[in-house]
C-alpha atoms as a PDB file:
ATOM      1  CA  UNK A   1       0.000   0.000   0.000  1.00  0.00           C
ATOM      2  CA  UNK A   2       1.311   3.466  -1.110  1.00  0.00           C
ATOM      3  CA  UNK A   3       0.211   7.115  -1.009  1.00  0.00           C
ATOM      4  CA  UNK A   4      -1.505   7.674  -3.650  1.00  0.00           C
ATOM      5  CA  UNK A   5      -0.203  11.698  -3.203  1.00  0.00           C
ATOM      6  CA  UNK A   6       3.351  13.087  -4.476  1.00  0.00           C
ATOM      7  CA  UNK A   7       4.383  12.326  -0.719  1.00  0.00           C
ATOM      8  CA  UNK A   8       6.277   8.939  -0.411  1.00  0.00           C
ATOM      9  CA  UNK A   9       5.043   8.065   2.876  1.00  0.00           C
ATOM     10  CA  UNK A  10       2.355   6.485   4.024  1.00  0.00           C
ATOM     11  CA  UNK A  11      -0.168   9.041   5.411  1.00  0.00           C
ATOM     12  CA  UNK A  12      -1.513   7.394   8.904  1.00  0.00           C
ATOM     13  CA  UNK A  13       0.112   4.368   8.384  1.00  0.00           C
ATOM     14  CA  UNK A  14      -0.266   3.297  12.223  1.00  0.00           C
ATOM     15  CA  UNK A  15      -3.783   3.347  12.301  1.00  0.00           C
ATOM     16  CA  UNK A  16      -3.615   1.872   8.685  1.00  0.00           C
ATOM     17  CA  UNK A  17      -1.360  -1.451  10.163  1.00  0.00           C
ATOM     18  CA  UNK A  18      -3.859  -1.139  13.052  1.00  0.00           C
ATOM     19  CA  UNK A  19      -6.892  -1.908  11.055  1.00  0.00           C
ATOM     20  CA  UNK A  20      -5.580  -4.136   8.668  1.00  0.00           C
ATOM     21  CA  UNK A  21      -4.423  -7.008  11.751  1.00  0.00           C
ATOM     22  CA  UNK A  22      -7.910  -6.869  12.871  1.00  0.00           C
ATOM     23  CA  UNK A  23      -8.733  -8.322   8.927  1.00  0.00           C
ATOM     24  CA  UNK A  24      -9.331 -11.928   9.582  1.00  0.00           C
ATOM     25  CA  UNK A  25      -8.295 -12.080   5.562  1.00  0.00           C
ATOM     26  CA  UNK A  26      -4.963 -11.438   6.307  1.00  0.00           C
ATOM     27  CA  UNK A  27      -1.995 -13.919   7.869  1.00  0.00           C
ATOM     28  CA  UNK A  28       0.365 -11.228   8.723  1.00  0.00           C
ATOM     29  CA  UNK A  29       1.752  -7.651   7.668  1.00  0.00           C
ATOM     30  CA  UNK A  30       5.530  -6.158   7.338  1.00  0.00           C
ATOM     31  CA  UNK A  31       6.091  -2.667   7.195  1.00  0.00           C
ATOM     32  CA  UNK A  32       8.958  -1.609   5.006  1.00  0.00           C
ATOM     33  CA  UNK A  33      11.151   2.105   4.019  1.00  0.00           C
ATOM     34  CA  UNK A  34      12.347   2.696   0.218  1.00  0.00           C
ATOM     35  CA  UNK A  35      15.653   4.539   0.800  1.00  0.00           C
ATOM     36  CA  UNK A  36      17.416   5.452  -2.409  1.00  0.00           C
ATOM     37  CA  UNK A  37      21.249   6.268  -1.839  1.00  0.00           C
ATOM     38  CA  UNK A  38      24.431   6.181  -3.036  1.00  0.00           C
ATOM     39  CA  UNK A  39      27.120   3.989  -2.058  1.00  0.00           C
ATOM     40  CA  UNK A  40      30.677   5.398  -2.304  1.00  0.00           C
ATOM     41  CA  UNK A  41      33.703   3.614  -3.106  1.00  0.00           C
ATOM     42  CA  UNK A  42      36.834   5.790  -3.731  1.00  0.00           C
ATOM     43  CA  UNK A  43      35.856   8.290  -6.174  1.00  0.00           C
ATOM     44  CA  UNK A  44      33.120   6.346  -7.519  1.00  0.00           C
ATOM     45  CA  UNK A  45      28.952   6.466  -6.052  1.00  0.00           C
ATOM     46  CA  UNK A  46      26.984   2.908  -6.750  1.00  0.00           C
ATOM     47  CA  UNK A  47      23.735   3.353  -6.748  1.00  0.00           C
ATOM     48  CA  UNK A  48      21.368   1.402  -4.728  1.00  0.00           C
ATOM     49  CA  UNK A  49      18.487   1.096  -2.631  1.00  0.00           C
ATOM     50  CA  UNK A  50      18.098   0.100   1.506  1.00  0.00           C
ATOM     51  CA  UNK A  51      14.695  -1.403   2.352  1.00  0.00           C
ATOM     52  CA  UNK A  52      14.197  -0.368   6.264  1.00  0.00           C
ATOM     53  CA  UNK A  53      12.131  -3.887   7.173  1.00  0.00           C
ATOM     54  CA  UNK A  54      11.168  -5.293  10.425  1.00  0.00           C
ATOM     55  CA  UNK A  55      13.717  -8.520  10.561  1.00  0.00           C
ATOM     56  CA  UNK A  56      11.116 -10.430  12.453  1.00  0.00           C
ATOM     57  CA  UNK A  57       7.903 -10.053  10.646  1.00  0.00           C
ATOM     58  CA  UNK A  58       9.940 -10.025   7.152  1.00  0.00           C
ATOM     59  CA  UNK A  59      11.473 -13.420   8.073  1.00  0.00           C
ATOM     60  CA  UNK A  60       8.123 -15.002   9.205  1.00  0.00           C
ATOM     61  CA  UNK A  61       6.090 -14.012   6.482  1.00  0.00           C
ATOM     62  CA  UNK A  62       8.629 -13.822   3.614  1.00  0.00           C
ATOM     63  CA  UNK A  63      11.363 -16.136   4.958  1.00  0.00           C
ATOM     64  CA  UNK A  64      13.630 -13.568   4.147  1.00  0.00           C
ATOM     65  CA  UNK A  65      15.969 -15.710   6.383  1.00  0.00           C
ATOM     66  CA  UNK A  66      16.390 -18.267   3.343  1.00  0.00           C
ATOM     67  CA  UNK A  67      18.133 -15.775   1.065  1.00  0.00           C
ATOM     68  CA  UNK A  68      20.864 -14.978   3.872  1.00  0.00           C
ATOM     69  CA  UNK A  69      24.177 -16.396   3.071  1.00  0.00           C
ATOM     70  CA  UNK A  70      26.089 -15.085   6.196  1.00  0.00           C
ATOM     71  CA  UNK A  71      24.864 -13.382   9.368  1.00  0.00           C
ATOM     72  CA  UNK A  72      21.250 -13.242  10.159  1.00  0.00           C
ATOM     73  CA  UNK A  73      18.284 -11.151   9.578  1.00  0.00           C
ATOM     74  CA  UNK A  74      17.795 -10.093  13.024  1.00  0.00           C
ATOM     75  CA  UNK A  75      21.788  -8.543  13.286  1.00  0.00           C
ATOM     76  CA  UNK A  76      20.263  -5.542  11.662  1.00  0.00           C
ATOM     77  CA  UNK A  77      17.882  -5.351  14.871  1.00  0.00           C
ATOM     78  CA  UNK A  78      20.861  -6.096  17.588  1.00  0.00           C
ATOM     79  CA  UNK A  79      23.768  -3.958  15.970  1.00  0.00           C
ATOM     80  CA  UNK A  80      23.053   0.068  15.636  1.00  0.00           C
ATOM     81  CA  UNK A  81      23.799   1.623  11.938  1.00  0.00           C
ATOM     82  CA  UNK A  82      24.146  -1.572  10.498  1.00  0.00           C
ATOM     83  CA  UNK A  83      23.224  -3.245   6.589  1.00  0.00           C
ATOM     84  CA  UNK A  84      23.015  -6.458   5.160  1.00  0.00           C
ATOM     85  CA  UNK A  85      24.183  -5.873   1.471  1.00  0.00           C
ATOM     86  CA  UNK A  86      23.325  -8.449  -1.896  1.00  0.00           C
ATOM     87  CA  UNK A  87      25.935 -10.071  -2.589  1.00  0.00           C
ATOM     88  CA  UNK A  88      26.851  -8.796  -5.788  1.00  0.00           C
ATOM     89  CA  UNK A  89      26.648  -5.315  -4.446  1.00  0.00           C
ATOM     90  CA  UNK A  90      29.549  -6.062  -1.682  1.00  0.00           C
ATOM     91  CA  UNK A  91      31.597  -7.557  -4.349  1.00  0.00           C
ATOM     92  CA  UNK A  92      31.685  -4.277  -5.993  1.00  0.00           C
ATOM     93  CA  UNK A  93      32.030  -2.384  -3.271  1.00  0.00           C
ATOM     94  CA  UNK A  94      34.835  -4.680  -1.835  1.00  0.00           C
ATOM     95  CA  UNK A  95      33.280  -4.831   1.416  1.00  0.00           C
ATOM     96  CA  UNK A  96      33.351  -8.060   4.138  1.00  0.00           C
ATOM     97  CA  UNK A  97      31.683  -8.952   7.487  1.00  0.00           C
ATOM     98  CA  UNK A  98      32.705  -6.303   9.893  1.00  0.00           C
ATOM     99  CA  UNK A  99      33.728  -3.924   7.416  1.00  0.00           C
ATOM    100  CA  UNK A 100      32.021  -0.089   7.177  1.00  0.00           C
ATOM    101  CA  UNK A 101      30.834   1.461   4.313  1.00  0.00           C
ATOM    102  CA  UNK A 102      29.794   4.459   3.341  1.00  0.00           C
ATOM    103  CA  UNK A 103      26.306   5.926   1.490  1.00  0.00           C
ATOM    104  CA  UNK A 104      24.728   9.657   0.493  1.00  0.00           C
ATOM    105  CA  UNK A 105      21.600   9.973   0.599  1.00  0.00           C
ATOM    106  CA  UNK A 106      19.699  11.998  -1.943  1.00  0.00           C
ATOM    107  CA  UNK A 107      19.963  14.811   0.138  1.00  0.00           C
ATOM    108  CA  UNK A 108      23.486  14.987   0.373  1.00  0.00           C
ATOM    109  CA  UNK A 109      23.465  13.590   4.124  1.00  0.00           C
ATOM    110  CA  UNK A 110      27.043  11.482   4.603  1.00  0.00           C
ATOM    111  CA  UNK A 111      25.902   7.885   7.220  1.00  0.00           C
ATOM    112  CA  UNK A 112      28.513   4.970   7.698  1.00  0.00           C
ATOM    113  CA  UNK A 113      26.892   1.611   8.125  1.00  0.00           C
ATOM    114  CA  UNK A 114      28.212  -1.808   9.494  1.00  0.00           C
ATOM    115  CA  UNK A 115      27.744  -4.670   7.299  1.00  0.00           C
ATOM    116  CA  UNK A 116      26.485  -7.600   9.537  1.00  0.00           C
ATOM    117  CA  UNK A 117      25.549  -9.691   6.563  1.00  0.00           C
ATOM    118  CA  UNK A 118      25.225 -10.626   3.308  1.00  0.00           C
ATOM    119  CA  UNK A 119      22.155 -11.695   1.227  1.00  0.00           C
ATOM    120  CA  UNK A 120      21.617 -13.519  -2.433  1.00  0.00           C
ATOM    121  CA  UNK A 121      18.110 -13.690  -4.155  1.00  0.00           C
ATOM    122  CA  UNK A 122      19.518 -15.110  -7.548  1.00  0.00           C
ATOM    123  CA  UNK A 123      18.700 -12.699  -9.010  1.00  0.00           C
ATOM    124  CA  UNK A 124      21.932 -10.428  -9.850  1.00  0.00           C
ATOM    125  CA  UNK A 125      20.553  -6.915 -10.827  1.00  0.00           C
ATOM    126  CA  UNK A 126      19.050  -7.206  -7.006  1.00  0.00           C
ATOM    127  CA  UNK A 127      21.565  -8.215  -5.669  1.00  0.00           C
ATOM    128  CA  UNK A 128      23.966  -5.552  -7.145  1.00  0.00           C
ATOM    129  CA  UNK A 129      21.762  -3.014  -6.120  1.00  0.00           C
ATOM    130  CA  UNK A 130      19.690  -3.760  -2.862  1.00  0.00           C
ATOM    131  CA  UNK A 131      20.411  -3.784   0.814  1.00  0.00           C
ATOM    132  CA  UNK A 132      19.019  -4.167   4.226  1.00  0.00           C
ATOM    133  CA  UNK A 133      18.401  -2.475   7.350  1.00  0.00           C
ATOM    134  CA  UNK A 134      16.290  -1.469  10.662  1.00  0.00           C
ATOM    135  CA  UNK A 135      13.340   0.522  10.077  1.00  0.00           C
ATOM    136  CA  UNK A 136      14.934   2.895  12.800  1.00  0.00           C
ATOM    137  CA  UNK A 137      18.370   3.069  10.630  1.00  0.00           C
ATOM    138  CA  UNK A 138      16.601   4.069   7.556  1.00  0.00           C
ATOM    139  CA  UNK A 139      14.354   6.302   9.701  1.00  0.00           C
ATOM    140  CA  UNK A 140      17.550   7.891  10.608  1.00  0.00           C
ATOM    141  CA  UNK A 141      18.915   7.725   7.474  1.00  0.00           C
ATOM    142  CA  UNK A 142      16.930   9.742   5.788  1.00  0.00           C
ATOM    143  CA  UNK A 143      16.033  12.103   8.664  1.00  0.00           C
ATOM    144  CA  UNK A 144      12.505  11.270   9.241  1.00  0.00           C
ATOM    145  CA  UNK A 145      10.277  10.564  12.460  1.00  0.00           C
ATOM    146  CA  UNK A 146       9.526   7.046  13.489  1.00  0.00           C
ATOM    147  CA  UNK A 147       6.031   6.975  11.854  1.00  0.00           C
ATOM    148  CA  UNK A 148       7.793   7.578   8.601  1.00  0.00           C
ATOM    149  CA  UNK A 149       6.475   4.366   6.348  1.00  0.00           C
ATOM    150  CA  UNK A 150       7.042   4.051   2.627  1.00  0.00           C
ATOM    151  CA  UNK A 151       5.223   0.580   1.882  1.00  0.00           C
ATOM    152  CA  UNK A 152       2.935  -2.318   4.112  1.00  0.00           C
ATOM    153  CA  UNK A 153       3.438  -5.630   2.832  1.00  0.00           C
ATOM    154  CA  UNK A 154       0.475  -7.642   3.125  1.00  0.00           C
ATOM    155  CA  UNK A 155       0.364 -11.846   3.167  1.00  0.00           C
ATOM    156  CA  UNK A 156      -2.540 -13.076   2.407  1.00  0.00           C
ATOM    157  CA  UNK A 157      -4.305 -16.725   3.525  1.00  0.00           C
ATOM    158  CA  UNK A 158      -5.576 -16.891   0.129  1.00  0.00           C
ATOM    159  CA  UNK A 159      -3.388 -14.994  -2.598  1.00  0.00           C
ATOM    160  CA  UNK A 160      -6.313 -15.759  -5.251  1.00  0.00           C
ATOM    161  CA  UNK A 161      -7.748 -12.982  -3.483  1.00  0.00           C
ATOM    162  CA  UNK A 162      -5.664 -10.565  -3.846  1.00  0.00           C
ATOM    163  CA  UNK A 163      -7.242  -8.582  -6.665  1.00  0.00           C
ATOM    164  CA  UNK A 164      -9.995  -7.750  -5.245  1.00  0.00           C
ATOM    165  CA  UNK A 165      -8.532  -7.052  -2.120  1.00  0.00           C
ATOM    166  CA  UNK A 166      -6.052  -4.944  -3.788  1.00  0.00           C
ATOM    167  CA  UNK A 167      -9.118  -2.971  -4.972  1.00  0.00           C
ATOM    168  CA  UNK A 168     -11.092  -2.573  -1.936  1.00  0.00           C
ATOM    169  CA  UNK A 169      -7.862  -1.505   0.432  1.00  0.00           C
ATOM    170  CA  UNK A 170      -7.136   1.463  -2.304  1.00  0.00           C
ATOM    171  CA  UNK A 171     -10.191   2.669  -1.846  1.00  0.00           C
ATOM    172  CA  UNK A 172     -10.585   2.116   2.014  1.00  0.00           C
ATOM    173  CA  UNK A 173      -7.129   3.799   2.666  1.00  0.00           C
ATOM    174  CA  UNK A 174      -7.324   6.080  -0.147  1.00  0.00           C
ATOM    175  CA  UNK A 175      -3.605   4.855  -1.300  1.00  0.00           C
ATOM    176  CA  UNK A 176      -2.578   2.775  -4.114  1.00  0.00           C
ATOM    177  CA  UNK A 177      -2.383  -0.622  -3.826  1.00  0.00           C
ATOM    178  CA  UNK A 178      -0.845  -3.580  -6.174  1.00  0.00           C
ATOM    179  CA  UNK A 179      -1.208  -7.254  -5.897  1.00  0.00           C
ATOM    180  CA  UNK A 180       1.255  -9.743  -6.439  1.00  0.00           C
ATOM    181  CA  UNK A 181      -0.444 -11.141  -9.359  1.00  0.00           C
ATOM    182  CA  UNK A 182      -0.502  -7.472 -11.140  1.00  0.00           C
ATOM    183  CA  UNK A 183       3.513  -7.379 -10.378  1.00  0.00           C
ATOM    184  CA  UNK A 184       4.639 -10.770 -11.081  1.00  0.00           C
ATOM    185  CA  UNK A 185       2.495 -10.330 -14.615  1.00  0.00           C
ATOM    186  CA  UNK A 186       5.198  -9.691 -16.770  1.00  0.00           C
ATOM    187  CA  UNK A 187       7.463 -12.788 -15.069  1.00  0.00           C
ATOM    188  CA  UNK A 188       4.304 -14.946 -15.776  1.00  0.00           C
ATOM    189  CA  UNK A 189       3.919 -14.713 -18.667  1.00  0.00           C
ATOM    190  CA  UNK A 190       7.563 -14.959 -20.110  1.00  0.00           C
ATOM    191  CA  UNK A 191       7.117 -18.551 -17.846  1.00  0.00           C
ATOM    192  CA  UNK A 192       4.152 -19.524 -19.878  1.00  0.00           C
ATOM    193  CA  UNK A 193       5.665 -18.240 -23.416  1.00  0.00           C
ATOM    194  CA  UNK A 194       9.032 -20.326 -22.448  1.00  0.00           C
ATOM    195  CA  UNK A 195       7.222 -23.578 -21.637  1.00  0.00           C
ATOM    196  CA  UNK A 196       4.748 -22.968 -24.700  1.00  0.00           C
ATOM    197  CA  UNK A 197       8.238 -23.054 -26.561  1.00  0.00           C
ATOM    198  CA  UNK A 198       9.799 -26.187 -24.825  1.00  0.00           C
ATOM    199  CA  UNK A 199       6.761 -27.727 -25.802  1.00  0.00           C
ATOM    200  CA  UNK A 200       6.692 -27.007 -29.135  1.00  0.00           C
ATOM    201  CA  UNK A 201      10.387 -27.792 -29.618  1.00  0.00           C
ATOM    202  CA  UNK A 202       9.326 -31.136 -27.826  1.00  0.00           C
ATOM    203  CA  UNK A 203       6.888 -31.998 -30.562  1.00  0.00           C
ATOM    204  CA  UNK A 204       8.626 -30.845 -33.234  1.00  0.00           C
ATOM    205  CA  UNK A 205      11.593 -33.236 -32.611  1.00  0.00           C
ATOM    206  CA  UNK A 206       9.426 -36.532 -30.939  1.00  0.00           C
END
């Protein structure tokens, strides 16, 4: 769920997260921070992303846990100013367990983060690009209150129904609203079109 106004946070999100665990349609909910930035190495600025998530709720609904290939997801709760960064974006930036690095923010605002741990989705423009910390650190980061919300994640118990639920929390909460099905379209259907292919190549040569 996102404002649907030129701000990028959530307007009321508390009372929003509020309401939507009393929906006996829902399994759980994750709040989450967008936080473009720059990271700098030497003379050159990466740019990247932080998603400020709540460790717990992100592992238990999304088993963001799974994609961690060293540290855990709850270091970013236990250790102040610290990241977990994709893999492929530490191997450009050079950086190990322990080490700091450094990111601007859009704003021009200068923050040096620990990296606790690294994490791999597969997918390598992610992971050269995203990273992970505290909701507080990103609050922080960016300089904004602790109400400051930039996404909800929602898990459903049935994702078929989605859609409509999409629909009727946009216009509940007045904010825009996507379901998984709307943006996982475009990976759907290059699925179907490549097993339509290995298919047909099947045919063709039985």
């Amino acid at each position: 769920v996102k404002a649907s106004s030129s701000r990028l946070e959530i307007y009321n999100s508390g009372a929003i997260m509020q309401s939507l665990q009393q929906d006996q349609r829902i399994l759980g909910i994750a709040p989450k921070i967008s936080a473009p930035v720059y990271f700098n190495h030497g003379t050159v600025d990466i740019t990247g992303i932080i998603y400020g998530i709540d460790a717990e709720a992100e592992s238990k609904l999304f088993h963001f846990n799974d994609y961690i290939t060293a540290g855990t997801a709850q270091d970013i709760t236990q250790v102040a100013n610290s990241i977990i960064l994709g893999k492929g974006l530490a191997e450009r930036l050079l950086a190990n367990l322990g080490d700091v690095v450094q990111v601007t923010t859009t704003k021009g605002e200068i923050f040096q983060l620990k990296v606790v741990g690294f994490f791999q989705s597969g997918i390598m423009e992610i992971d050269k690009t995203q990273s992970y910390a505290a909701i507080s650190t990103t609050q922080k980061i960016l300089g904004k209150a602790n109400n400051y919300i930039t996404d909800i994640q929602i898990k459903l118990k049935d994702i078929n129904k989605a859609p409509a639920l999409a629909r009727e929390y946009a216009q509940l909460y007045g904010s825009d609203a996507e379901d998984i099905q709307t943006a996982n379209s475009q990976f759907e259907t290059g699925s179907f079109i490549r097993t339509l292919i290995s298919y047909a190549v099947g045919i063709t040569l039985l």
